[in-house]
C-alpha atoms as a PDB file:
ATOM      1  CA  UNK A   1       0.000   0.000   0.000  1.00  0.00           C
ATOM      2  CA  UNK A   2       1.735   3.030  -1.401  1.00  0.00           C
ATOM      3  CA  UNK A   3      -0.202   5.345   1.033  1.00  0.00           C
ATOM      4  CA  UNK A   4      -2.602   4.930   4.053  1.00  0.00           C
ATOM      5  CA  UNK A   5      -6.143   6.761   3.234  1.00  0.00           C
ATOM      6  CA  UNK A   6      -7.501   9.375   5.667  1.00  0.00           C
ATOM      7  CA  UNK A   7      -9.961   7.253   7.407  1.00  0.00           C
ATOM      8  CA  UNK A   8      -7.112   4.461   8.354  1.00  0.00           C
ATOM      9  CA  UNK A   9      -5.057   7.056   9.249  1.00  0.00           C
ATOM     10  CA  UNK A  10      -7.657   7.804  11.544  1.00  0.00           C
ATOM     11  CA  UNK A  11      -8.342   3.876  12.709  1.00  0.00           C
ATOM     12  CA  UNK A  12      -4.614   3.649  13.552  1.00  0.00           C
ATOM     13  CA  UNK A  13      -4.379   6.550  15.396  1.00  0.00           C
ATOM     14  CA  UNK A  14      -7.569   5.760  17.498  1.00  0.00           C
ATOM     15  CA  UNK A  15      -5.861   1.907  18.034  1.00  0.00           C
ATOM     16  CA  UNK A  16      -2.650   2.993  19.012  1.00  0.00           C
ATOM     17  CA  UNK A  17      -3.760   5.768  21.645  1.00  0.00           C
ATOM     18  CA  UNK A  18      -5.815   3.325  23.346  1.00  0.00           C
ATOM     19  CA  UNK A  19      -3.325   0.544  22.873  1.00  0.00           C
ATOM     20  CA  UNK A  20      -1.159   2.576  25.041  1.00  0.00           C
ATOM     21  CA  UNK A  21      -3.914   2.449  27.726  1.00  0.00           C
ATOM     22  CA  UNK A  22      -4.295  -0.766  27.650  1.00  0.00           C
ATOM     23  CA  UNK A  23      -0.933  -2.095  27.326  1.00  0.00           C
ATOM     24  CA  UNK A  24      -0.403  -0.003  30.731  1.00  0.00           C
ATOM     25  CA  UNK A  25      -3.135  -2.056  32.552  1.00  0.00           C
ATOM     26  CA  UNK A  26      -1.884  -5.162  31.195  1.00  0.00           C
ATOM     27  CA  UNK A  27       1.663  -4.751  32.974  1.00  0.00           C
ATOM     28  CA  UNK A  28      -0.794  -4.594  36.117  1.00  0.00           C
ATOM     29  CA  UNK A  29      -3.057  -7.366  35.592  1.00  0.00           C
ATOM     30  CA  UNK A  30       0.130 -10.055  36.921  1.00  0.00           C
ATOM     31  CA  UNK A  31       0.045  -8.140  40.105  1.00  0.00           C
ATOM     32  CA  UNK A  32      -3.612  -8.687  40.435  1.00  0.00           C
ATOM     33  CA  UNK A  33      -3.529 -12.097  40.165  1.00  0.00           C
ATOM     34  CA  UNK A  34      -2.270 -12.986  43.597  1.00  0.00           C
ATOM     35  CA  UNK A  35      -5.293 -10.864  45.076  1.00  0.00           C
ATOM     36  CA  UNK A  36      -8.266 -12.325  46.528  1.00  0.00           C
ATOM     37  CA  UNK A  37     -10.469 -10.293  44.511  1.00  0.00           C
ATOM     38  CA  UNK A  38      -8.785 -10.923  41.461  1.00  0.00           C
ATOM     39  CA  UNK A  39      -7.848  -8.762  38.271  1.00  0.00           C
ATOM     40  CA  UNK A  40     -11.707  -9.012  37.065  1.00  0.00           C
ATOM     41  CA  UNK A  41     -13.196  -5.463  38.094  1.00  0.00           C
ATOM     42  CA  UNK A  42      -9.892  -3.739  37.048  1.00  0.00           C
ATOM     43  CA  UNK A  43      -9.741  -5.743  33.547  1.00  0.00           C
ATOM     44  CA  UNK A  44     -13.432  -4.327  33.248  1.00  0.00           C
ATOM     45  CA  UNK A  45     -12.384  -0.799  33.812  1.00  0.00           C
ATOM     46  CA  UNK A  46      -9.670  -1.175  30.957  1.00  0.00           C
ATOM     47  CA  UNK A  47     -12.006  -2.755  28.425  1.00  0.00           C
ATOM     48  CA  UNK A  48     -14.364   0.812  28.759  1.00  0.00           C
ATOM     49  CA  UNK A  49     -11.068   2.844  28.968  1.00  0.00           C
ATOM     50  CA  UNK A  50     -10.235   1.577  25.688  1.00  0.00           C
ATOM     51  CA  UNK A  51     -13.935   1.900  24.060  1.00  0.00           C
ATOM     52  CA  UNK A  52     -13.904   4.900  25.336  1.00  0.00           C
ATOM     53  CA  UNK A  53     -10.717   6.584  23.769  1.00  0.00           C
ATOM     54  CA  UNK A  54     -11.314   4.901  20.557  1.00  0.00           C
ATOM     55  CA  UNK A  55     -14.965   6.332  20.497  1.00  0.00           C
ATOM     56  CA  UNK A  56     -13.439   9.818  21.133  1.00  0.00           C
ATOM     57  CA  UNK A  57     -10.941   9.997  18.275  1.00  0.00           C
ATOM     58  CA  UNK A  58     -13.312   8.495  15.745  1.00  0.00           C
ATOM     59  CA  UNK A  59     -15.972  10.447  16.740  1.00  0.00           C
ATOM     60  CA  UNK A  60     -13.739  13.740  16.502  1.00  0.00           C
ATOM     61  CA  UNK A  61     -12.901  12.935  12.831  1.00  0.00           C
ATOM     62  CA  UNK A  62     -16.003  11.892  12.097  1.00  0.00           C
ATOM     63  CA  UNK A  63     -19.203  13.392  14.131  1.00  0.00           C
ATOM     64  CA  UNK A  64     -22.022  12.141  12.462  1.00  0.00           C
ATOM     65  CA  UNK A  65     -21.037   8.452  12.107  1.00  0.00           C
ATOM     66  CA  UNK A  66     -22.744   5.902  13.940  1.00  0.00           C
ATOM     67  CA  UNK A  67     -21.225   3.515  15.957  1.00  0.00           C
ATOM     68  CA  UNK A  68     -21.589  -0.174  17.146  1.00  0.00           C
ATOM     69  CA  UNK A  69     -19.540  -1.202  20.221  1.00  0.00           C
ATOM     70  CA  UNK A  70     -19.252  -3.949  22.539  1.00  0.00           C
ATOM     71  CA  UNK A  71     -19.468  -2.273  25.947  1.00  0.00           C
ATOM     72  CA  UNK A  72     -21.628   0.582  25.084  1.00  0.00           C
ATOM     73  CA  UNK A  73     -23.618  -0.466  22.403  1.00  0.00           C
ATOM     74  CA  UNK A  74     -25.526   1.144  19.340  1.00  0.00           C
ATOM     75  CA  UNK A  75     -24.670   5.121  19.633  1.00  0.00           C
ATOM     76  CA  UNK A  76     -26.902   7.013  16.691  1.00  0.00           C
ATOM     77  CA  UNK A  77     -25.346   9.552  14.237  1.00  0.00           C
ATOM     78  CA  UNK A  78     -27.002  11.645  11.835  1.00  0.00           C
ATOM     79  CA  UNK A  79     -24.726   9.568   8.953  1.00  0.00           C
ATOM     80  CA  UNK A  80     -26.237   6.343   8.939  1.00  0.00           C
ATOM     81  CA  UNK A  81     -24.661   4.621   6.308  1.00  0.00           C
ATOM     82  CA  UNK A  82     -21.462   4.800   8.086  1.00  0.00           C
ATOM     83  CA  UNK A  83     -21.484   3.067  11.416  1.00  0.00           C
ATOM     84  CA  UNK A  84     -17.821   1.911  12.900  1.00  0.00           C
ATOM     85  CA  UNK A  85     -18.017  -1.366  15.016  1.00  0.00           C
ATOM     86  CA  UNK A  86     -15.197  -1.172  17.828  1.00  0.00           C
ATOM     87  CA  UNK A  87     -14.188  -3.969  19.971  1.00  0.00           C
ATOM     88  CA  UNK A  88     -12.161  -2.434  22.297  1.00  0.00           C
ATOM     89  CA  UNK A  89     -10.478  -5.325  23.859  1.00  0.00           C
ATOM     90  CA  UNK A  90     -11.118  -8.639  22.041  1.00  0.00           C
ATOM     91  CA  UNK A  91      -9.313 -11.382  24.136  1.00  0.00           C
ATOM     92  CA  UNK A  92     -10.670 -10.273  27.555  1.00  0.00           C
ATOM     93  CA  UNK A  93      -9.934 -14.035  29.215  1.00  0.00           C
ATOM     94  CA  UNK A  94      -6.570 -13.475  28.340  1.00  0.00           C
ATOM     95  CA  UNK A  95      -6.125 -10.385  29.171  1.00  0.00           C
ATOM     96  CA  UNK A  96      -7.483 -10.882  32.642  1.00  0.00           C
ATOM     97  CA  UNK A  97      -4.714 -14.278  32.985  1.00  0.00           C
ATOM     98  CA  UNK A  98      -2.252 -11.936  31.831  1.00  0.00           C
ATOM     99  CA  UNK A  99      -2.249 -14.065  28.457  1.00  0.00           C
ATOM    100  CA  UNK A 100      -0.148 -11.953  25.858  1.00  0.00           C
ATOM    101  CA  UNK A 101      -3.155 -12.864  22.698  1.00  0.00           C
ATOM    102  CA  UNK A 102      -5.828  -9.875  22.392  1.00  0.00           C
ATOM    103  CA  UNK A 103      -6.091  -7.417  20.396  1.00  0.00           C
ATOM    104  CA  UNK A 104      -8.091  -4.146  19.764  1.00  0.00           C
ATOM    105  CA  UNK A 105     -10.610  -4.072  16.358  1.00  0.00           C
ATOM    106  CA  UNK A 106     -11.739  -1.215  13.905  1.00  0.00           C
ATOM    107  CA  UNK A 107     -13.869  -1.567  10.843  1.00  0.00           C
ATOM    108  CA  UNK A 108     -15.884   0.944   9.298  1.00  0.00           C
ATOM    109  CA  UNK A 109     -19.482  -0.032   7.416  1.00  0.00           C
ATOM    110  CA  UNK A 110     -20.700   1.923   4.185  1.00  0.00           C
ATOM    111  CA  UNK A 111     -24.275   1.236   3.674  1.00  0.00           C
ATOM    112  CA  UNK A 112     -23.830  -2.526   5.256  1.00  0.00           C
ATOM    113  CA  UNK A 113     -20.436  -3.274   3.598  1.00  0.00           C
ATOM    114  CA  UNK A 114     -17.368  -3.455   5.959  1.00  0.00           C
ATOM    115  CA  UNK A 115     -14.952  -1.282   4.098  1.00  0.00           C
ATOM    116  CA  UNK A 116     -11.888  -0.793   6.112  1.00  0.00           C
ATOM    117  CA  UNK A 117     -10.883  -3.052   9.067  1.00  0.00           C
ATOM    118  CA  UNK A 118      -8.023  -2.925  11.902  1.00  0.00           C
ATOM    119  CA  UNK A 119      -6.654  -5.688  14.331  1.00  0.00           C
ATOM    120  CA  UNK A 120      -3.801  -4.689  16.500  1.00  0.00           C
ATOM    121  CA  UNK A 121      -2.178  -6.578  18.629  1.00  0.00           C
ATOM    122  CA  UNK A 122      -0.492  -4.201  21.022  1.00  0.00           C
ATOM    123  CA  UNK A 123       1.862  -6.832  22.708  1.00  0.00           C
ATOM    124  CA  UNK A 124       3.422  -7.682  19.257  1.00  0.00           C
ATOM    125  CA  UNK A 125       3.193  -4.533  18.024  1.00  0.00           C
ATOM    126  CA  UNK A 126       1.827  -6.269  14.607  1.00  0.00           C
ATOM    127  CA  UNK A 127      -1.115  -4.371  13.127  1.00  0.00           C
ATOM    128  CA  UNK A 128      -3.128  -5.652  10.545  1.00  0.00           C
ATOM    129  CA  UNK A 129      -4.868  -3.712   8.172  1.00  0.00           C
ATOM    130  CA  UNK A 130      -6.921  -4.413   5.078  1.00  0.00           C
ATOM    131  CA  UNK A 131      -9.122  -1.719   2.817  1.00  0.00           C
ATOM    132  CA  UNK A 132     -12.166  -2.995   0.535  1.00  0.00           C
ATOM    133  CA  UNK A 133     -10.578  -3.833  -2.926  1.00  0.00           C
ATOM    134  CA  UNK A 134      -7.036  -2.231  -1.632  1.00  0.00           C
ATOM    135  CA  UNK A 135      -5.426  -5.705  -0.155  1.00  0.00           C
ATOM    136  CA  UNK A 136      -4.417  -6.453   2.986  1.00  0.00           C
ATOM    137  CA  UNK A 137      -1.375  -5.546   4.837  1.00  0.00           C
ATOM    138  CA  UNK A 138       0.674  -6.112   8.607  1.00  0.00           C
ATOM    139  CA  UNK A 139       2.872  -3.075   9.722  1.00  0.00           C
ATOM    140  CA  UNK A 140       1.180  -1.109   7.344  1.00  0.00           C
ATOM    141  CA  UNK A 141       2.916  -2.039   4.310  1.00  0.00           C
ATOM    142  CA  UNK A 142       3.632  -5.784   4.270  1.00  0.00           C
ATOM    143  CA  UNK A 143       0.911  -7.217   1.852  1.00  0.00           C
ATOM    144  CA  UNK A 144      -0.774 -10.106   3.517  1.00  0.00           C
ATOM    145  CA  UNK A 145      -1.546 -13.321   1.929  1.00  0.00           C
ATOM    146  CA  UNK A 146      -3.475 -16.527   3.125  1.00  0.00           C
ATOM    147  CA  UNK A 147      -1.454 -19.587   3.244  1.00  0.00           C
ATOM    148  CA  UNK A 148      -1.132 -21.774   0.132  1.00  0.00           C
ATOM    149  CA  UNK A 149      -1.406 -25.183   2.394  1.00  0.00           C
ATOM    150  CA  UNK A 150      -3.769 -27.930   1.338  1.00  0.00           C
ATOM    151  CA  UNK A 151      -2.981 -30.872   3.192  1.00  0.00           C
ATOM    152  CA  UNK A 152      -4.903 -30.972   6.400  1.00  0.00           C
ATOM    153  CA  UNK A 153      -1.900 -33.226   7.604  1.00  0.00           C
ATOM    154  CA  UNK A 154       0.256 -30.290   7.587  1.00  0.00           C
ATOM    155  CA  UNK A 155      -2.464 -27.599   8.287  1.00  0.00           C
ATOM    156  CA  UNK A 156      -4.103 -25.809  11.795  1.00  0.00           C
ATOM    157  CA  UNK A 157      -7.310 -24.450  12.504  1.00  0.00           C
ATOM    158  CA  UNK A 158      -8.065 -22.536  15.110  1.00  0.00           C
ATOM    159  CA  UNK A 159     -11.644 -22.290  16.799  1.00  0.00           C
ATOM    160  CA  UNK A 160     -13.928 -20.922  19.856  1.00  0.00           C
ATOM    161  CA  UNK A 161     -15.272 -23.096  22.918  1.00  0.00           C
ATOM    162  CA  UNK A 162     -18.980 -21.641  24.037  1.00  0.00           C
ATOM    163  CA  UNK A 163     -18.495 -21.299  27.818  1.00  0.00           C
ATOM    164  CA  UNK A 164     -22.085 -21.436  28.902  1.00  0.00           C
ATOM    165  CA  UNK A 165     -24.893 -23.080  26.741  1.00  0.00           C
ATOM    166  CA  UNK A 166     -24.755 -26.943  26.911  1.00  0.00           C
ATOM    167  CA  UNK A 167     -26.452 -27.147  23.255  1.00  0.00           C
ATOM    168  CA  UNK A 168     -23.764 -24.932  21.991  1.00  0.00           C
ATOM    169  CA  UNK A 169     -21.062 -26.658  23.737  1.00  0.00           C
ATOM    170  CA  UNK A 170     -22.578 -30.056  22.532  1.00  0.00           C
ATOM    171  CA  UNK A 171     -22.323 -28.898  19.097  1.00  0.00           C
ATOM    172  CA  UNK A 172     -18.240 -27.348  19.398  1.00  0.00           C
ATOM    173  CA  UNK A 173     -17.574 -30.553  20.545  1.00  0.00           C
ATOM    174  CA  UNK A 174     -19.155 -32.519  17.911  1.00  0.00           C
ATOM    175  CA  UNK A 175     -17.850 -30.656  15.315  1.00  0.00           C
ATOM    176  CA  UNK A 176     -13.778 -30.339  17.330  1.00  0.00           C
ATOM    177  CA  UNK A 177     -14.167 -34.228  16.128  1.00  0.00           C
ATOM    178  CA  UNK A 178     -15.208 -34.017  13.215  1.00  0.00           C
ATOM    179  CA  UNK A 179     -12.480 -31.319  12.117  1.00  0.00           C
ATOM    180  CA  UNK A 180      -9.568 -33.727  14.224  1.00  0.00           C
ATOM    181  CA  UNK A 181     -10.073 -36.607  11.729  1.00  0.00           C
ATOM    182  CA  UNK A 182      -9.139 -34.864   8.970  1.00  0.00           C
ATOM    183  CA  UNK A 183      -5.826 -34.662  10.509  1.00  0.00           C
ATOM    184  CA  UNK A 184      -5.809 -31.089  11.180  1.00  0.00           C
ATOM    185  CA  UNK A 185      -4.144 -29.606  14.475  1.00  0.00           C
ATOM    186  CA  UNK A 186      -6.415 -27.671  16.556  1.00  0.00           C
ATOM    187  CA  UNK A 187      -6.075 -24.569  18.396  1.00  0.00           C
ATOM    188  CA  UNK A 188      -8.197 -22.704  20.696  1.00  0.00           C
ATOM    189  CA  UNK A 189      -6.705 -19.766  21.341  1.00  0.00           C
ATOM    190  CA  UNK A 190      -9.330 -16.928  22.547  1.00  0.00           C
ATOM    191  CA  UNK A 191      -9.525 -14.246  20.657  1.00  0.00           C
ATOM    192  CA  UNK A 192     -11.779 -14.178  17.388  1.00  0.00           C
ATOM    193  CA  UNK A 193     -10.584 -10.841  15.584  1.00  0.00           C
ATOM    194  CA  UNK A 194      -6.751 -11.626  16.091  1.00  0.00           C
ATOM    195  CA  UNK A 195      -7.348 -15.705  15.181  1.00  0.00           C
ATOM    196  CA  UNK A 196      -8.803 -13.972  12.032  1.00  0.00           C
ATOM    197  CA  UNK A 197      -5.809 -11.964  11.334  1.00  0.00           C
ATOM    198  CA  UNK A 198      -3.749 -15.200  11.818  1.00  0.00           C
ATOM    199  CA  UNK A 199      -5.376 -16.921   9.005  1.00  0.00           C
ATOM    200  CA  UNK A 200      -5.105 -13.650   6.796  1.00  0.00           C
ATOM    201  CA  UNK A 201      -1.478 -14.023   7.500  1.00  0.00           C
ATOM    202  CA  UNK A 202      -0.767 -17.509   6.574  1.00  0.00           C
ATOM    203  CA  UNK A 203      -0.153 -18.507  10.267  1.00  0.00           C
ATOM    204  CA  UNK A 204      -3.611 -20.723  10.551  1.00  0.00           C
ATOM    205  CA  UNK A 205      -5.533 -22.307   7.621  1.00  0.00           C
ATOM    206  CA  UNK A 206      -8.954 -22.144   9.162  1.00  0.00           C
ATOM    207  CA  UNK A 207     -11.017 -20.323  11.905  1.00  0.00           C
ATOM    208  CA  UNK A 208     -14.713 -21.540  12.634  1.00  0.00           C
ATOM    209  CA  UNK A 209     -16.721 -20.394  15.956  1.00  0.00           C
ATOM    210  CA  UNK A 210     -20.371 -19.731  16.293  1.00  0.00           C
ATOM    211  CA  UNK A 211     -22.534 -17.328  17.995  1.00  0.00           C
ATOM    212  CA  UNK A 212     -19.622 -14.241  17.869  1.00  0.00           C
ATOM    213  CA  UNK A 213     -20.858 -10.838  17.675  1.00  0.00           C
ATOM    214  CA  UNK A 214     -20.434  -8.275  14.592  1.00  0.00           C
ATOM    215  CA  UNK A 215     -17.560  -6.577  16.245  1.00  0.00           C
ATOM    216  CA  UNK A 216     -15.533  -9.700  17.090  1.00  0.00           C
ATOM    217  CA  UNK A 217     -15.563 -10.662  13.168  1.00  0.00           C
ATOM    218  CA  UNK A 218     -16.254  -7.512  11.015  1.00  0.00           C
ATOM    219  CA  UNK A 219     -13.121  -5.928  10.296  1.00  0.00           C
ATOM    220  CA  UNK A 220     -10.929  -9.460  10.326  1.00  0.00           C
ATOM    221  CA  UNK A 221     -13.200 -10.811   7.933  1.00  0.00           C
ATOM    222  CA  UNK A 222     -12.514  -8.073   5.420  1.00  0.00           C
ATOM    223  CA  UNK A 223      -8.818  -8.682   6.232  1.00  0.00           C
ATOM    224  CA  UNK A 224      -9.180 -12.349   5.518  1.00  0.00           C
ATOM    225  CA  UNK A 225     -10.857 -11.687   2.468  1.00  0.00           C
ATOM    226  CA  UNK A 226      -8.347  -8.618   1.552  1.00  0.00           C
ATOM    227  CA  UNK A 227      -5.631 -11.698   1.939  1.00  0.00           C
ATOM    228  CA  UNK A 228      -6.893 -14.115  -0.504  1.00  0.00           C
ATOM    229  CA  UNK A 229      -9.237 -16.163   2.279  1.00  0.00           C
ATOM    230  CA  UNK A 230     -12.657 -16.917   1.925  1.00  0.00           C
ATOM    231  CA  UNK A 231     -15.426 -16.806   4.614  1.00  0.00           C
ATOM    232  CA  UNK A 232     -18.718 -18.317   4.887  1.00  0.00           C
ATOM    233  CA  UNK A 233     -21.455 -18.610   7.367  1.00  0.00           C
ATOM    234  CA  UNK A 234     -21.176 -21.798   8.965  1.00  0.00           C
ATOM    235  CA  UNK A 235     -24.311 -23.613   7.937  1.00  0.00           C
ATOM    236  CA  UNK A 236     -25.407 -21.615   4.656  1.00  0.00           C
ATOM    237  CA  UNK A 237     -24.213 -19.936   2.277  1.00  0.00           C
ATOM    238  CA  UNK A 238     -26.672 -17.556   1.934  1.00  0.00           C
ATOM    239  CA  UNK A 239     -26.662 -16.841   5.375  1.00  0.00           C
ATOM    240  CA  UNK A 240     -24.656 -13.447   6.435  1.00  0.00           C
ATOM    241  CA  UNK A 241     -21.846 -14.471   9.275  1.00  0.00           C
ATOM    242  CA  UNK A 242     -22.237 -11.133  10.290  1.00  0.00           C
ATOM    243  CA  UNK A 243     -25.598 -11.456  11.526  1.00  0.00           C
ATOM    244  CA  UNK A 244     -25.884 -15.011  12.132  1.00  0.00           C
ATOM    245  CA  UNK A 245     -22.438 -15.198  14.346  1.00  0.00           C
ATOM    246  CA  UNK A 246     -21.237 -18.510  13.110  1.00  0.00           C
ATOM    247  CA  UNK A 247     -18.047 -17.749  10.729  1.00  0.00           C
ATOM    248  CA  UNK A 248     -15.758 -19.809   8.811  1.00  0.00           C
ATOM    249  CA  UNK A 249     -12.366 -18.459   7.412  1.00  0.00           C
ATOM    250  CA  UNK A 250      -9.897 -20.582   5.330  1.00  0.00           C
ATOM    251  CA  UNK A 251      -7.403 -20.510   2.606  1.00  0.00           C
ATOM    252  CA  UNK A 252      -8.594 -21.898  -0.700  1.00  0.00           C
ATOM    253  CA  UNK A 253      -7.027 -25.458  -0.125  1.00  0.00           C
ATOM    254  CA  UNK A 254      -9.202 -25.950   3.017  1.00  0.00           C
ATOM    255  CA  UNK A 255     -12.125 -23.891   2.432  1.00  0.00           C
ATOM    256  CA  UNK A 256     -14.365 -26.375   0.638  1.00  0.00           C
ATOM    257  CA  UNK A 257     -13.179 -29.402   2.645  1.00  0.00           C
ATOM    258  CA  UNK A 258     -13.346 -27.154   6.184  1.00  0.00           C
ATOM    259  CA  UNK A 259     -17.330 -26.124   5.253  1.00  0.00           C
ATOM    260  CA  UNK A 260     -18.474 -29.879   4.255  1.00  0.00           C
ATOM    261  CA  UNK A 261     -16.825 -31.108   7.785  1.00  0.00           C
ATOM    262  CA  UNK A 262     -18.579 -28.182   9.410  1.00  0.00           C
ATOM    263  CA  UNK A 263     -21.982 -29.379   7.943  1.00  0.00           C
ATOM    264  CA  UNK A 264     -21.856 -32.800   8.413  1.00  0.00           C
ATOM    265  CA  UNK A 265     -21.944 -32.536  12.140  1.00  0.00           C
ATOM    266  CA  UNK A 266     -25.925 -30.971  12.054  1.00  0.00           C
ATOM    267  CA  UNK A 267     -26.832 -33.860   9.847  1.00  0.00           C
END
């Protein structure tokens, strides 16, 4: 990318400032852990910190945009074909075990289209960026591309546990089997937005977890796609993983093989 346009300019200035927030609470969280109480109140704090700073600077560039965030919700703007969907702090679990994997996500949507998404992983320092029809890059200029694997044998996927509803956890597990006898090592790994980043950049060949929410998955999907990677919704193709929740991301090796594994498992 020969130069960054104005509005990721803007999503990488608003990820960085509250990168620096968080990264500050995250050298606290391994003092926390030896309290009674735990990290769990403070880790909450940092989450809204976060939201909050990002909401600020986008909000400053842009007033009348609309925005969809995980901690505060839908926030109206007079512009409503432009709505940015923020997760502040994707990876919470992590973050509260003072795990070093979560990341901060940015996309912008035009008129229902995710246009420009952001995953940074403060820790690493790696920032992955991708622009609708502009590729996708890491470190702002390093063009991204999906890996070129198609042996399951020699391939990982990486995928999301439900914590709570035993249907939902009945199904993960069901379909954790079905994807293990392809031969395929498994990760599990905790945060959605980075996980999709991974597979953007070659380091997984698939992602698959259900019931996410739009800002865990709407700007890494568009950096998946920017990459070469294809996504579907887990159980139809006509069906909008945005909405539905249930995403699958692969390389075109894996893709086909990945979603008939997938789909097998609600037979």
């Amino acid at each position: 990318m020969a130069a960054q346009s104005p509005i990721m300019n803007v999503m990488i200035k608003a990820a960085e400032k509250a990168a620096r927030s968080l990264l500050r609470d995250f050298g606290e969280v391994e003092q926390l852990q030896v309290s009674q109480k735990g990290p769990g109140d403070f880790v909450s704090a940092a989450d809204k910190r976060s939201e909050q700073i990002i909401f600020e600077e986008l909000q400053r560039a842009h007033p009348k945009y609309c925005f969809l965030m995980e901690e505060s919700g839908a926030v109206e703007g007079e512009n409503k074909d432009y709505c940015w969907i923020i997760d502040p702090l994707d990876g919470t679990t992590n973050f509260l075990h003072g795990i070093p994997h979560w990341a901060i996500s940015i996309a912008l949507q035009v008129k229902g289209e995710i246009m420009f998404g952001l995953v940074y992983d403060p820790v690493k320092d790696e920032m992955f960026t991708a622009e609708k029809n502009g590729g996708a890059f890491i470190h702002r200029n390093k063009r991204l591309r999906v890996s070129g694997r198609r042996d399951a044998m020699l391939s990982m996927a990486i995928s999301g546990a439900p914590r709570h509803a035993v249907k939902s956890q009945e199904q993960f597990a069901k379909e954790y089997k079905a994807m293990q006898t392809t031969g395929i090592s498994l990760r599990r790994m905790g945060a959605a937005a980075l996980d999709l980043a991974y597979v953007a950049a070659g380091r997984a060949e698939v992602f698959w977890e259900r019931s996410l929410k739009p800002w865990d998955v709407a700007a890494g999907m568009l950096i998946v796609r920017e990459a070469g990677g294809f996504i579907a919704e887990i159980d139809n193709d006509k069906n909008d993983p945005l909405k539905t929740g249930n995403i699958i991301a692969s390389n075109s090796g894996l893709f086909e093989q990945s979603k008939k594994v997938l789909r097998s498992c609600n037979k």
